[in-house]
N, C-alpha and C. Protein backbone atom coordinates (compact mmCIF):
# COMPACT_ATOMS: atom_id res chain seq x y z
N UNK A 1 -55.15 8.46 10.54
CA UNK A 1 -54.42 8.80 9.36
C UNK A 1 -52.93 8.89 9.71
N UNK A 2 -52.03 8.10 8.87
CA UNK A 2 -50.95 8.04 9.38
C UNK A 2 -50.03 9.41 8.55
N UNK A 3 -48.91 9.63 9.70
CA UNK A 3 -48.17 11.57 9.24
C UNK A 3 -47.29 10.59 8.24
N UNK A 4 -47.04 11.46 7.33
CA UNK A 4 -46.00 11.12 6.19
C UNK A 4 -44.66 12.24 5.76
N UNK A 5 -43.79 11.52 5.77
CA UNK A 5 -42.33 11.68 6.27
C UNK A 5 -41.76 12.96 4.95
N UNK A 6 -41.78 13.94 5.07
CA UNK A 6 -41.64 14.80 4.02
C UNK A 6 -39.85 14.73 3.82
N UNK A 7 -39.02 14.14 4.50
CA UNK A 7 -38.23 13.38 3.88
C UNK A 7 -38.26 12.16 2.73
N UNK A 8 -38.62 11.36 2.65
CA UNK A 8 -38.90 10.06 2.16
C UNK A 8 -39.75 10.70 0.80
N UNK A 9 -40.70 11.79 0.83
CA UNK A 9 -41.32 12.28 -0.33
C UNK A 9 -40.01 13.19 -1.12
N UNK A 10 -39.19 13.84 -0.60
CA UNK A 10 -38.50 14.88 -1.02
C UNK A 10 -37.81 13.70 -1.99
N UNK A 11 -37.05 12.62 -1.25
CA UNK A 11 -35.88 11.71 -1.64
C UNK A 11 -36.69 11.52 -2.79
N UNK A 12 -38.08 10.37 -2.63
CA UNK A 12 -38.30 9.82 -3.83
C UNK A 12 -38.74 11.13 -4.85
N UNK A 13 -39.07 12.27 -5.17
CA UNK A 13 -39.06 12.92 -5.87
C UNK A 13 -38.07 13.41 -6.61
N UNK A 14 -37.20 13.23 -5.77
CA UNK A 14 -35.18 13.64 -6.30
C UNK A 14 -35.01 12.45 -7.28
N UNK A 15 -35.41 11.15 -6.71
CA UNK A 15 -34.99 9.79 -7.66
C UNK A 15 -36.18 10.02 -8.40
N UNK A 16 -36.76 10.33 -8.68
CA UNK A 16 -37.94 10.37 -10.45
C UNK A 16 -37.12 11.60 -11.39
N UNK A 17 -36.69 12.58 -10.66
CA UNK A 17 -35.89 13.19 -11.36
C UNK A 17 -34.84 13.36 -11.97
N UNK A 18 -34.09 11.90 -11.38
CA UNK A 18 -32.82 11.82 -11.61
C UNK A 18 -32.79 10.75 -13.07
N UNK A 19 -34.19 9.83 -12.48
CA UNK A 19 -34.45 8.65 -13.50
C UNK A 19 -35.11 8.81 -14.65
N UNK A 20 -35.61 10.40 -14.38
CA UNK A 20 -35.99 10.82 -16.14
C UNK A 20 -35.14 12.03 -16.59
N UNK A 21 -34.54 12.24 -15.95
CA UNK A 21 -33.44 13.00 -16.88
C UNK A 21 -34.03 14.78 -16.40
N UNK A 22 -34.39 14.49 -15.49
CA UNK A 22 -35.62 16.16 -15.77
C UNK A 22 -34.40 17.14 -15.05
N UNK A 23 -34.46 18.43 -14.92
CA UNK A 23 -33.61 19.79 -14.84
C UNK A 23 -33.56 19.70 -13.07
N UNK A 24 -34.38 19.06 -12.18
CA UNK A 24 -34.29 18.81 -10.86
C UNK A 24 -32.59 18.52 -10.55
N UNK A 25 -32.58 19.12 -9.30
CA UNK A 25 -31.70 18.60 -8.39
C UNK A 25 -31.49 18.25 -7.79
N UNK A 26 -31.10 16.86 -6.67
CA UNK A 26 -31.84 16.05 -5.46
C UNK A 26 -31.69 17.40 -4.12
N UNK A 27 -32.44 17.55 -3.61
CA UNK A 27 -32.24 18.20 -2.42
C UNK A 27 -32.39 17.47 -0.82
N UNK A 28 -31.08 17.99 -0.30
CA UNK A 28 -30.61 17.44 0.76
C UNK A 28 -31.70 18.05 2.01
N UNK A 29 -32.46 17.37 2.86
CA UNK A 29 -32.29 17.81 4.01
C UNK A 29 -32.24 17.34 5.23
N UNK A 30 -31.21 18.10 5.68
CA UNK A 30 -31.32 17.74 7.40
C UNK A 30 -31.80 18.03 8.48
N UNK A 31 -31.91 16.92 8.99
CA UNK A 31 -32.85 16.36 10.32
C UNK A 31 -32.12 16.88 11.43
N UNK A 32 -32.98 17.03 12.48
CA UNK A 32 -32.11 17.19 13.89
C UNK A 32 -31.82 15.63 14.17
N UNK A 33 -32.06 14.68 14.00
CA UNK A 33 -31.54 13.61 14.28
C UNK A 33 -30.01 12.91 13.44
N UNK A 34 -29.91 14.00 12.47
CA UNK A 34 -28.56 13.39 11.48
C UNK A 34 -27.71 13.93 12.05
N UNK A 35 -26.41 13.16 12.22
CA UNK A 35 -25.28 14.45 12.56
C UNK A 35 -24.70 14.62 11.62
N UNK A 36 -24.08 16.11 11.74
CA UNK A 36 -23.90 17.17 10.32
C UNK A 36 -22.25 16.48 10.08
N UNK A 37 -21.52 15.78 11.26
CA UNK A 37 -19.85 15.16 10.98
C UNK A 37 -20.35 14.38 9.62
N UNK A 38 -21.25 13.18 10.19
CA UNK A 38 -21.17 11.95 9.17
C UNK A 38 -22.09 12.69 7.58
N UNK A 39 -23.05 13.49 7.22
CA UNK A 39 -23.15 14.09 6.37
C UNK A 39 -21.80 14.68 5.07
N UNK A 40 -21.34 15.50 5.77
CA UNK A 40 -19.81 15.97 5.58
C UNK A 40 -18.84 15.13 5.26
N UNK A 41 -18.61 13.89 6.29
CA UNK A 41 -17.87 13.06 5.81
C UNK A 41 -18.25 12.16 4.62
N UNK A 42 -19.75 11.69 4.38
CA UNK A 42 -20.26 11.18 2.96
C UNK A 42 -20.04 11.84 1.84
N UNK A 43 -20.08 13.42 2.22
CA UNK A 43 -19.75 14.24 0.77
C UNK A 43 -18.52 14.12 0.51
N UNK A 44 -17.70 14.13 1.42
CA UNK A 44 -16.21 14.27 1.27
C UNK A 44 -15.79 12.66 0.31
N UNK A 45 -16.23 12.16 0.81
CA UNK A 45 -16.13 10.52 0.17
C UNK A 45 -16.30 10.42 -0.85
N UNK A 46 -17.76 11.03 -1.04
CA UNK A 46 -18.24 10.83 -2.65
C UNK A 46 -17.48 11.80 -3.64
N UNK A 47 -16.85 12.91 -3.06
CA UNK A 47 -16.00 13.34 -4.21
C UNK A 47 -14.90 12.41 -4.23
N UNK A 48 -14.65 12.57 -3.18
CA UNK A 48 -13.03 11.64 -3.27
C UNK A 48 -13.46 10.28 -4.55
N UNK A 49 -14.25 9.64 -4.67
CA UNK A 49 -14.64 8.56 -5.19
C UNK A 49 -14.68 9.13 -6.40
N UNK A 50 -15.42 10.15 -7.00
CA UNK A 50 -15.70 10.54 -8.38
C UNK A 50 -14.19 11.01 -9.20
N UNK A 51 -13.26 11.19 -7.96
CA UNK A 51 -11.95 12.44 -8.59
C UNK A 51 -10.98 10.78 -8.34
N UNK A 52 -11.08 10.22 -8.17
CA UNK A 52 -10.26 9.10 -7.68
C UNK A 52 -8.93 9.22 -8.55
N UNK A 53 -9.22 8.77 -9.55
CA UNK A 53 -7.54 8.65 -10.24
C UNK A 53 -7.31 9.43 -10.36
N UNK A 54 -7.85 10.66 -10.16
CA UNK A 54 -6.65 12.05 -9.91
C UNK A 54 -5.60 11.56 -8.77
N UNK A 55 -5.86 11.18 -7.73
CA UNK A 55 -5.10 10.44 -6.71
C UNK A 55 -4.64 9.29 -6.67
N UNK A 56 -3.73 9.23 -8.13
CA UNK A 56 -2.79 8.03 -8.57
C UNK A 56 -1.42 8.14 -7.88
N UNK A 57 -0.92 9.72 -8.55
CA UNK A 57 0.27 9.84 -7.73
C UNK A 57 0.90 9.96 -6.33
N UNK A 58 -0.89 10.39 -5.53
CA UNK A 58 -0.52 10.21 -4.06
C UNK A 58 -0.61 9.06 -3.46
N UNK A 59 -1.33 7.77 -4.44
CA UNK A 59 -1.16 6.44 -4.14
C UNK A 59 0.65 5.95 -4.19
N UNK A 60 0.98 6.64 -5.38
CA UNK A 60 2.28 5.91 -5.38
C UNK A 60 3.50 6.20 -4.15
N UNK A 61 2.98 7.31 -4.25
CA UNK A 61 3.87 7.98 -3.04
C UNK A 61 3.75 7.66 -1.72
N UNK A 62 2.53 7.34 -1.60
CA UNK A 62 1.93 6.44 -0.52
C UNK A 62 2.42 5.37 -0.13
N UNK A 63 2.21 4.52 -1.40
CA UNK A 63 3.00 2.96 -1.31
C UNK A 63 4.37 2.79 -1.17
N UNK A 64 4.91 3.62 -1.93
CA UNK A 64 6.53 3.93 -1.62
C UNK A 64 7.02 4.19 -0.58
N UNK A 65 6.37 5.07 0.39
CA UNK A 65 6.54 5.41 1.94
C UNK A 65 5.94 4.27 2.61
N UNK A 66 4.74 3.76 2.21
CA UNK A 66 4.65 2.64 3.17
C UNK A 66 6.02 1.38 2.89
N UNK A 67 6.29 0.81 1.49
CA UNK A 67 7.25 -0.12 1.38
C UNK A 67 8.60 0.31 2.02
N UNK A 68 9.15 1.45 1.78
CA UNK A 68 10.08 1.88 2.56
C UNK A 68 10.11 1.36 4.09
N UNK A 69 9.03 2.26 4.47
CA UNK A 69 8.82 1.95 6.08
C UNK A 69 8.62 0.57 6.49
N UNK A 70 8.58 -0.46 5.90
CA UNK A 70 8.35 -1.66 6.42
C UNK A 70 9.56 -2.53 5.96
N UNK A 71 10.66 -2.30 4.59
CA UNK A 71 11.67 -2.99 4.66
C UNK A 71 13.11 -2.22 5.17
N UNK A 72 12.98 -1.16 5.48
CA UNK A 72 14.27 -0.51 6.54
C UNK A 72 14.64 -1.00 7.53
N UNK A 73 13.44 -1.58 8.57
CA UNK A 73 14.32 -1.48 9.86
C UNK A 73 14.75 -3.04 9.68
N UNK A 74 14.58 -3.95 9.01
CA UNK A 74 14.91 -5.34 9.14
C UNK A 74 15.79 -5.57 7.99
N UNK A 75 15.85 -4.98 7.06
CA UNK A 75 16.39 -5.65 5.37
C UNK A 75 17.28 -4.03 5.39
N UNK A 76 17.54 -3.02 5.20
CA UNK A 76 17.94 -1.36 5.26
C UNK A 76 19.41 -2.22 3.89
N UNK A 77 19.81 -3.38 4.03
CA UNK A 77 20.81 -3.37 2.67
C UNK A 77 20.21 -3.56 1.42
N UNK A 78 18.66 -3.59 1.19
CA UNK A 78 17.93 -4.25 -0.01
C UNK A 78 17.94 -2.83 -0.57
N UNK A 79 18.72 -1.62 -0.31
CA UNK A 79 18.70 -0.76 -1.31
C UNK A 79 19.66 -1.20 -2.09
N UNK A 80 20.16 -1.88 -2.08
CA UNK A 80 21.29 -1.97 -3.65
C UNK A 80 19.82 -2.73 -4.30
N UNK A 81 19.21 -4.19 -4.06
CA UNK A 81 18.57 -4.48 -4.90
C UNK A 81 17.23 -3.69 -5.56
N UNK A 82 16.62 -2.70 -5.00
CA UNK A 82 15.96 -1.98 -5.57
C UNK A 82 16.34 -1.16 -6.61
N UNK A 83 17.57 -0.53 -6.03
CA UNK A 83 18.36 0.31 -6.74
C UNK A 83 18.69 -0.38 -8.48
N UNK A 84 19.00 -1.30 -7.84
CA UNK A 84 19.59 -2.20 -9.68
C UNK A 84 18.38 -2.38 -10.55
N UNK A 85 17.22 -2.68 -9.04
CA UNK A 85 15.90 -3.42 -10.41
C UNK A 85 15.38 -1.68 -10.92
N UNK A 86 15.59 -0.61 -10.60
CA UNK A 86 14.64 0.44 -10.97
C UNK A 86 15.63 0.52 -11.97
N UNK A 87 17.00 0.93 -11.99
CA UNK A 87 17.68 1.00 -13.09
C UNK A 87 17.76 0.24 -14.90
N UNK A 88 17.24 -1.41 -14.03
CA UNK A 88 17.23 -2.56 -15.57
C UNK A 88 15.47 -2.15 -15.63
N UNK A 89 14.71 -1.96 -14.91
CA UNK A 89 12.91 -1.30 -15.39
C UNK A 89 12.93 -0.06 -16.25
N UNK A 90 13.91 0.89 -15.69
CA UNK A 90 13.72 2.26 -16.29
C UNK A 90 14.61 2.05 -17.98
N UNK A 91 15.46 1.37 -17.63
CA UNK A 91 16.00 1.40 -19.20
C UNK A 91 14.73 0.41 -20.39
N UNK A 92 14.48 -0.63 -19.64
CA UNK A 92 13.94 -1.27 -20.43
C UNK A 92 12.36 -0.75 -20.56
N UNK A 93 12.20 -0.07 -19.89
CA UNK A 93 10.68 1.09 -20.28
C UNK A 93 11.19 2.22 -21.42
N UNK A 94 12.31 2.84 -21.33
CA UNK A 94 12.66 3.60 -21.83
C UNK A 94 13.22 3.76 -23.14
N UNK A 95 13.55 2.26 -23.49
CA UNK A 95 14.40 1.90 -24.63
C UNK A 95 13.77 1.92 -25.76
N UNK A 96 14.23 2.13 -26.96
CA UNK A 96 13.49 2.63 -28.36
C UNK A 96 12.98 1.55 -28.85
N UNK A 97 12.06 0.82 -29.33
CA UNK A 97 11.69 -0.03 -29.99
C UNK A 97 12.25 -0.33 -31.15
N UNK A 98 13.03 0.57 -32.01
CA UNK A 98 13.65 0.26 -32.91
C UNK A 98 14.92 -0.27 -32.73
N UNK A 99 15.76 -0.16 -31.29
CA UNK A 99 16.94 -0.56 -31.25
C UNK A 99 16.52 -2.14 -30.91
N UNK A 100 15.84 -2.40 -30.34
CA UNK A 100 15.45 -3.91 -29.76
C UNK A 100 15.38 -4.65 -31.16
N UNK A 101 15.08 -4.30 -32.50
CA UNK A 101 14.24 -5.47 -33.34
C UNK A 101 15.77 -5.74 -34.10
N UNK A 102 16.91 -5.62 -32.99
CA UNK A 102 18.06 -5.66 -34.23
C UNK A 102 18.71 -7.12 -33.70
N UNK A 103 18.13 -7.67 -32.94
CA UNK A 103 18.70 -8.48 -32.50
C UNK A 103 17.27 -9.85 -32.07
N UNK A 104 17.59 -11.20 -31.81
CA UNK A 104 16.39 -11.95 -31.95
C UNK A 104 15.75 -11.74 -30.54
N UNK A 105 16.75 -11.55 -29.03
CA UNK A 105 15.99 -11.72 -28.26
C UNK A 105 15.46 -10.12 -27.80
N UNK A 106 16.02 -9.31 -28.52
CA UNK A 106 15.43 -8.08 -28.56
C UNK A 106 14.00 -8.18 -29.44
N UNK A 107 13.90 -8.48 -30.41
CA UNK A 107 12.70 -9.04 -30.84
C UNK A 107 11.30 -9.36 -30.08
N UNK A 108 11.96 -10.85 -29.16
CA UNK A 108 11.17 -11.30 -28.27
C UNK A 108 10.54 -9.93 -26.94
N UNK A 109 11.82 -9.39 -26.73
CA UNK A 109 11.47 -8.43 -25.51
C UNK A 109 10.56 -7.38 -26.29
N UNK A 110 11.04 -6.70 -26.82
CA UNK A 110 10.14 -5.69 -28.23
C UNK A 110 8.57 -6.08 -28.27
N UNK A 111 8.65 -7.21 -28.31
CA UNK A 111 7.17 -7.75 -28.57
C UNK A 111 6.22 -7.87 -27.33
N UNK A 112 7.17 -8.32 -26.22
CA UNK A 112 6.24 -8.50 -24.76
C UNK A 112 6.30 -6.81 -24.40
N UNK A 113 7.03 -5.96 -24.49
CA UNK A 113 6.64 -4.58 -24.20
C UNK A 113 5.85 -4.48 -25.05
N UNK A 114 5.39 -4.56 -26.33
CA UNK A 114 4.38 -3.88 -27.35
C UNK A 114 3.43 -4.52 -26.36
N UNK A 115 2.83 -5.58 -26.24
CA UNK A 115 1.46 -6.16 -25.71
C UNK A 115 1.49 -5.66 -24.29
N UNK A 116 2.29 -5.68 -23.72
CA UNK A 116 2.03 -4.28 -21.79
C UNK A 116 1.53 -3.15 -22.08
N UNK A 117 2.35 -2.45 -23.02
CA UNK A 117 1.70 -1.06 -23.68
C UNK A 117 0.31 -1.00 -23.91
N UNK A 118 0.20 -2.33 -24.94
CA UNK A 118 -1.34 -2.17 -25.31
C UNK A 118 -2.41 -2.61 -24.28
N UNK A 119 -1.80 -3.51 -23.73
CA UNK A 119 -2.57 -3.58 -22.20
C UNK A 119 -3.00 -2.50 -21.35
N UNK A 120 -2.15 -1.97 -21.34
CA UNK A 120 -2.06 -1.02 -20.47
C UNK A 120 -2.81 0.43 -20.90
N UNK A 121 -3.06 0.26 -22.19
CA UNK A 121 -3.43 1.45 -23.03
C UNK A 121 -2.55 2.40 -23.22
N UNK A 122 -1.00 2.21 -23.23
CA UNK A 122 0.09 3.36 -23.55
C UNK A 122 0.62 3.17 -24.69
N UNK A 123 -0.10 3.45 -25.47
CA UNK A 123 0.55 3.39 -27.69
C UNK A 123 1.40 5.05 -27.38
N UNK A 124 1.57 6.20 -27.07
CA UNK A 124 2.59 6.84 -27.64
C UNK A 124 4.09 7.06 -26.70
N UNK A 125 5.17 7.49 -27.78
CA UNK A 125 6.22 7.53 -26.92
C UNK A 125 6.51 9.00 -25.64
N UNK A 126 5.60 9.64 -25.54
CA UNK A 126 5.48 10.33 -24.97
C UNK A 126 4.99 10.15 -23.77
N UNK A 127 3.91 9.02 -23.97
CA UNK A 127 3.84 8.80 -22.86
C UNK A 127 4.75 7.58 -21.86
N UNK A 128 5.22 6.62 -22.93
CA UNK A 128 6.50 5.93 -22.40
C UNK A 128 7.30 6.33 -21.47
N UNK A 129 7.82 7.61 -21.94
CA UNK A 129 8.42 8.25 -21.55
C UNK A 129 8.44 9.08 -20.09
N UNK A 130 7.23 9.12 -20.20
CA UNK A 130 6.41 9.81 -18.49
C UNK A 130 6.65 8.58 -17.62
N UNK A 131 6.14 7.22 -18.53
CA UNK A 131 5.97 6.26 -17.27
C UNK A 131 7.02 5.85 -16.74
N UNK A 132 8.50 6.17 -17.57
CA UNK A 132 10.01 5.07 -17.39
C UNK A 132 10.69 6.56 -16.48
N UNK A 133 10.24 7.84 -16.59
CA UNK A 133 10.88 9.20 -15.70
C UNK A 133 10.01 8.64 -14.37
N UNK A 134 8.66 8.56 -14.57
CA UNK A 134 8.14 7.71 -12.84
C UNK A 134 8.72 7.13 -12.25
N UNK A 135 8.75 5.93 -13.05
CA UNK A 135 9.78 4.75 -12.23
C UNK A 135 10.66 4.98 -11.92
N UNK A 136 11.83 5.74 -12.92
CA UNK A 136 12.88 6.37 -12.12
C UNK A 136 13.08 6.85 -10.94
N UNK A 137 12.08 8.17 -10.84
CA UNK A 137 11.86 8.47 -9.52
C UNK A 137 11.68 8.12 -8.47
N UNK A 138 10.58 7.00 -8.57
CA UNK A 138 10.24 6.79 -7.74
C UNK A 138 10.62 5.59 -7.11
N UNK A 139 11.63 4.68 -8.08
CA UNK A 139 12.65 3.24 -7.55
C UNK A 139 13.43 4.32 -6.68
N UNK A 140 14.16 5.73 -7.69
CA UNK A 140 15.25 6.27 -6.85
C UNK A 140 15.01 6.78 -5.27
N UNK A 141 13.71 7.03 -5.11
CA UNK A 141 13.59 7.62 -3.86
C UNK A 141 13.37 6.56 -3.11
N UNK A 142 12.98 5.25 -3.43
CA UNK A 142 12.66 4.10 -2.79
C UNK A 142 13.76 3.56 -2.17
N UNK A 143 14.65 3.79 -3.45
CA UNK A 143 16.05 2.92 -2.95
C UNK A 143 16.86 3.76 -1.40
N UNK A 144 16.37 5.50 -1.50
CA UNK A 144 17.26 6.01 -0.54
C UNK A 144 16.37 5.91 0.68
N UNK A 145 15.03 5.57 0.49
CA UNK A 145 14.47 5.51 1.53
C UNK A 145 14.85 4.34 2.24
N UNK A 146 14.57 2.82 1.90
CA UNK A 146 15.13 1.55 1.93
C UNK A 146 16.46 1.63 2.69
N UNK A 147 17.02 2.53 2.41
CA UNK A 147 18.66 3.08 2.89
C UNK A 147 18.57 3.39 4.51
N UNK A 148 18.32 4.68 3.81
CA UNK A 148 18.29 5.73 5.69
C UNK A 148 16.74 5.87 6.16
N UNK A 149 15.80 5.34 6.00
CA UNK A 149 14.68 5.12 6.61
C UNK A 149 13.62 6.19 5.88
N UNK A 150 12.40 5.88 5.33
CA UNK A 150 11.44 7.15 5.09
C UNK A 150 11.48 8.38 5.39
N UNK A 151 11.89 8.46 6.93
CA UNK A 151 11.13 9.65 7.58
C UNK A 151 12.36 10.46 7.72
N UNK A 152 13.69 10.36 7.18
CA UNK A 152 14.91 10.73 7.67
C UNK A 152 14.73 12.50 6.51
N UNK A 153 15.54 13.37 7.23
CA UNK A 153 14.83 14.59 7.21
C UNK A 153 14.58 15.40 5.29
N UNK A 154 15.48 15.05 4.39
CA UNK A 154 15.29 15.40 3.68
C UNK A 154 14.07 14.59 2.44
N UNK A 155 13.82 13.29 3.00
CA UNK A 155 13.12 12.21 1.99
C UNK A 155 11.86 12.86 1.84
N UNK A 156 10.76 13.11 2.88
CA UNK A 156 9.34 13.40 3.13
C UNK A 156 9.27 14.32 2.23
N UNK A 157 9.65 15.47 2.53
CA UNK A 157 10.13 16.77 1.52
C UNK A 157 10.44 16.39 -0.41
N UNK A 158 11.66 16.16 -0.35
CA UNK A 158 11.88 15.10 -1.87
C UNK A 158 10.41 14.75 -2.38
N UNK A 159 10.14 13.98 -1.36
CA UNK A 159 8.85 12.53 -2.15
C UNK A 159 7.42 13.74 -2.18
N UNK A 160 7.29 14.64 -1.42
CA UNK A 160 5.73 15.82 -1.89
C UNK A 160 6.49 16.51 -3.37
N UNK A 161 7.40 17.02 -3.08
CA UNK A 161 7.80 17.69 -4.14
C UNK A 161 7.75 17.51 -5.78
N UNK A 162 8.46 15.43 -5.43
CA UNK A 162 8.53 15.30 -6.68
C UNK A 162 7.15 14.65 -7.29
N UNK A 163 6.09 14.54 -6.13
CA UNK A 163 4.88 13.92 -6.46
C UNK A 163 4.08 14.95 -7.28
N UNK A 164 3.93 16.45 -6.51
CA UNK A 164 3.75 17.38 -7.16
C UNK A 164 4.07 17.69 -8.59
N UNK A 165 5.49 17.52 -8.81
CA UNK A 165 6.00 18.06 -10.40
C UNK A 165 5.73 16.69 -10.89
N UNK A 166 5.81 15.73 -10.54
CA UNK A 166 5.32 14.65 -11.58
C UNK A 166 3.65 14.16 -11.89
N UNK A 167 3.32 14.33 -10.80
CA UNK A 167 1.78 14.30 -11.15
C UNK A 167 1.26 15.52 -11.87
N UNK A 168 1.62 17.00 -12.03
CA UNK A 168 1.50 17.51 -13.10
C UNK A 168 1.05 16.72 -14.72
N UNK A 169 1.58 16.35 -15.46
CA UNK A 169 1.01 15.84 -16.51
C UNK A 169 0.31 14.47 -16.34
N UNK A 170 0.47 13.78 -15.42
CA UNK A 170 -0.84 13.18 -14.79
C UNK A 170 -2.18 13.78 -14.69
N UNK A 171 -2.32 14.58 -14.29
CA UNK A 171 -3.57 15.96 -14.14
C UNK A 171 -3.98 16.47 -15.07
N UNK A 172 -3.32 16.53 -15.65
CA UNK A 172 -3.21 17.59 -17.20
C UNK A 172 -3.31 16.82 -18.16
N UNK A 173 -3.48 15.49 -18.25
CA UNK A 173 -3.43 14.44 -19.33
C UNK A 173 -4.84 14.21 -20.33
N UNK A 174 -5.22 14.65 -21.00
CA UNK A 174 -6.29 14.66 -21.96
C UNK A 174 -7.19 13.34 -22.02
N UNK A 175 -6.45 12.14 -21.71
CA UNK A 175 -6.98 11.11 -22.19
C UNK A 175 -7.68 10.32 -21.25
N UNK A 176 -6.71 10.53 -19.69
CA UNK A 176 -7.19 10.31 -18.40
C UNK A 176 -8.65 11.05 -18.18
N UNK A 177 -8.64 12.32 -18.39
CA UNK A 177 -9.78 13.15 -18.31
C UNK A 177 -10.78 12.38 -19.17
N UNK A 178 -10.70 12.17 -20.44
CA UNK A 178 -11.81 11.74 -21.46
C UNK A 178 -12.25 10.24 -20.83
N UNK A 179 -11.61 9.36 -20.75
CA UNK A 179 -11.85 8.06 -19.92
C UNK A 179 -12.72 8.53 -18.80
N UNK A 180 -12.28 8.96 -18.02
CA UNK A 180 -13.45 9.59 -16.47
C UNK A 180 -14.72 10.20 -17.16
N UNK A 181 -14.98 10.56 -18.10
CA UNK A 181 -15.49 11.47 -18.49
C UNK A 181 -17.06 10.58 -19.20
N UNK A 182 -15.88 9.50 -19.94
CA UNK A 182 -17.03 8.26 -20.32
C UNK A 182 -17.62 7.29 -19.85
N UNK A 183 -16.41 7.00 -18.81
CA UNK A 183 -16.86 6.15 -17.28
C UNK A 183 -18.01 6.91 -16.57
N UNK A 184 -18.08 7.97 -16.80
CA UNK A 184 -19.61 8.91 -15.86
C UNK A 184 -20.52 8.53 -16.63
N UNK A 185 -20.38 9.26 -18.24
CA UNK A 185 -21.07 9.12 -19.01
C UNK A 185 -22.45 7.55 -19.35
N UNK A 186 -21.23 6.36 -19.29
CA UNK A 186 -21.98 4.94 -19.46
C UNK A 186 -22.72 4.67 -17.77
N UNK A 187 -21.57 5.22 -16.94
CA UNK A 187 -22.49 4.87 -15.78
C UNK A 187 -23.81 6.02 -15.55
N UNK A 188 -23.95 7.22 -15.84
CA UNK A 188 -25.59 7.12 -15.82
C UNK A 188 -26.83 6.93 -17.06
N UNK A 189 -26.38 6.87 -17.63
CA UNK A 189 -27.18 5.50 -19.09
C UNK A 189 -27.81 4.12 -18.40
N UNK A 190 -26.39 3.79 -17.48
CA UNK A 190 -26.54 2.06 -17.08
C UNK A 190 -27.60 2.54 -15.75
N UNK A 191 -28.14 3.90 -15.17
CA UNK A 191 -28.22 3.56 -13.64
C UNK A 191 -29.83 4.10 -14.15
């Protein structure tokens, strides 16, 4: 008579429970053969994975310190050109839609921002407004990084700080939340 693995029964009992909807909870257990690091590190993952776009703004800040750090030590004069393009991005994110339709190629521009917006899913000016104060920021800190190097003593500091106060209504955003919320929702329907 062959022994049967009261793991492998626990698991598949967790998945009948999960696949009918019943009040169960999968229960974990460990083996002396698992190590408790890589356990820990799977949980850690799987939140990280579920909370993900909460960790938009530490992406950006991320990427910004990495682009910094890789065009300083060879290019360190391409802060004027960053500098200019965050300035003609931030106005033209920022600019009223009503001043653009007064003119024809304001028109044209008016119209390719309406369809990014809607792409993008950003219909109010409030939130326009969040996204063209981002860019600001974050061309501006780019450009001084690009300058005097990432790591130079006041930037690191600057770039947590302002990730902090700007990812605030990132966090706090109603709509971001409801999206995650339905993205869970359809994905366990679909699973």
């Amino acid at each position: 008579m062959a022994r049967r693995d009261p793991y492998r029964r626990a698991m598949r009992r967790a998945r009948r429970s999960w696949r009918n909807h019943d009040d169960a909870y999968p229960l974990l257990i460990i083996g002396t053969e698992e190590p408790v690091g890589i356990i820990v590190a799977g949980m850690i993952a799987q939140w990280a994975w579920r909370h993900r776009s909460a960790f938009l703004p530490f992406t950006v800040t991320g990427s910004a310190f990495v682009t910094a750090a890789l065009i300083h030590p060879r290019h360190a004069r391409w802060w004027i050109t960053a500098a200019c393009v965050t300035v003609f991005v931030t106005v033209l994110l920022g600019i009223q839609h009503r001043l653009l339709w007064e003119r024809p190629a304001g028109r044209f521009t008016s119209g390719m921002l309406a369809r990014m917006w809607t792409a993008c899913g950003i219909d109010r000016p409030t939130e326009r407004a969040y996204v063209a104060v981002v860019t600001a920021c974050a061309g501006g800190w780019l450009s001084a990084a690009i300058a005097l190097g990432p790591a130079t003593r006041p930037l690191p500091t600057i770039a947590g700080i302002g990730t902090v106060i700007l990812g605030i209504p990132w966090w706090a955003h109603r709509r971001r939340r409801a999206r995650v919320r339905i993205e869970r929702t359809i994905r366990s329907y679909s699973a």
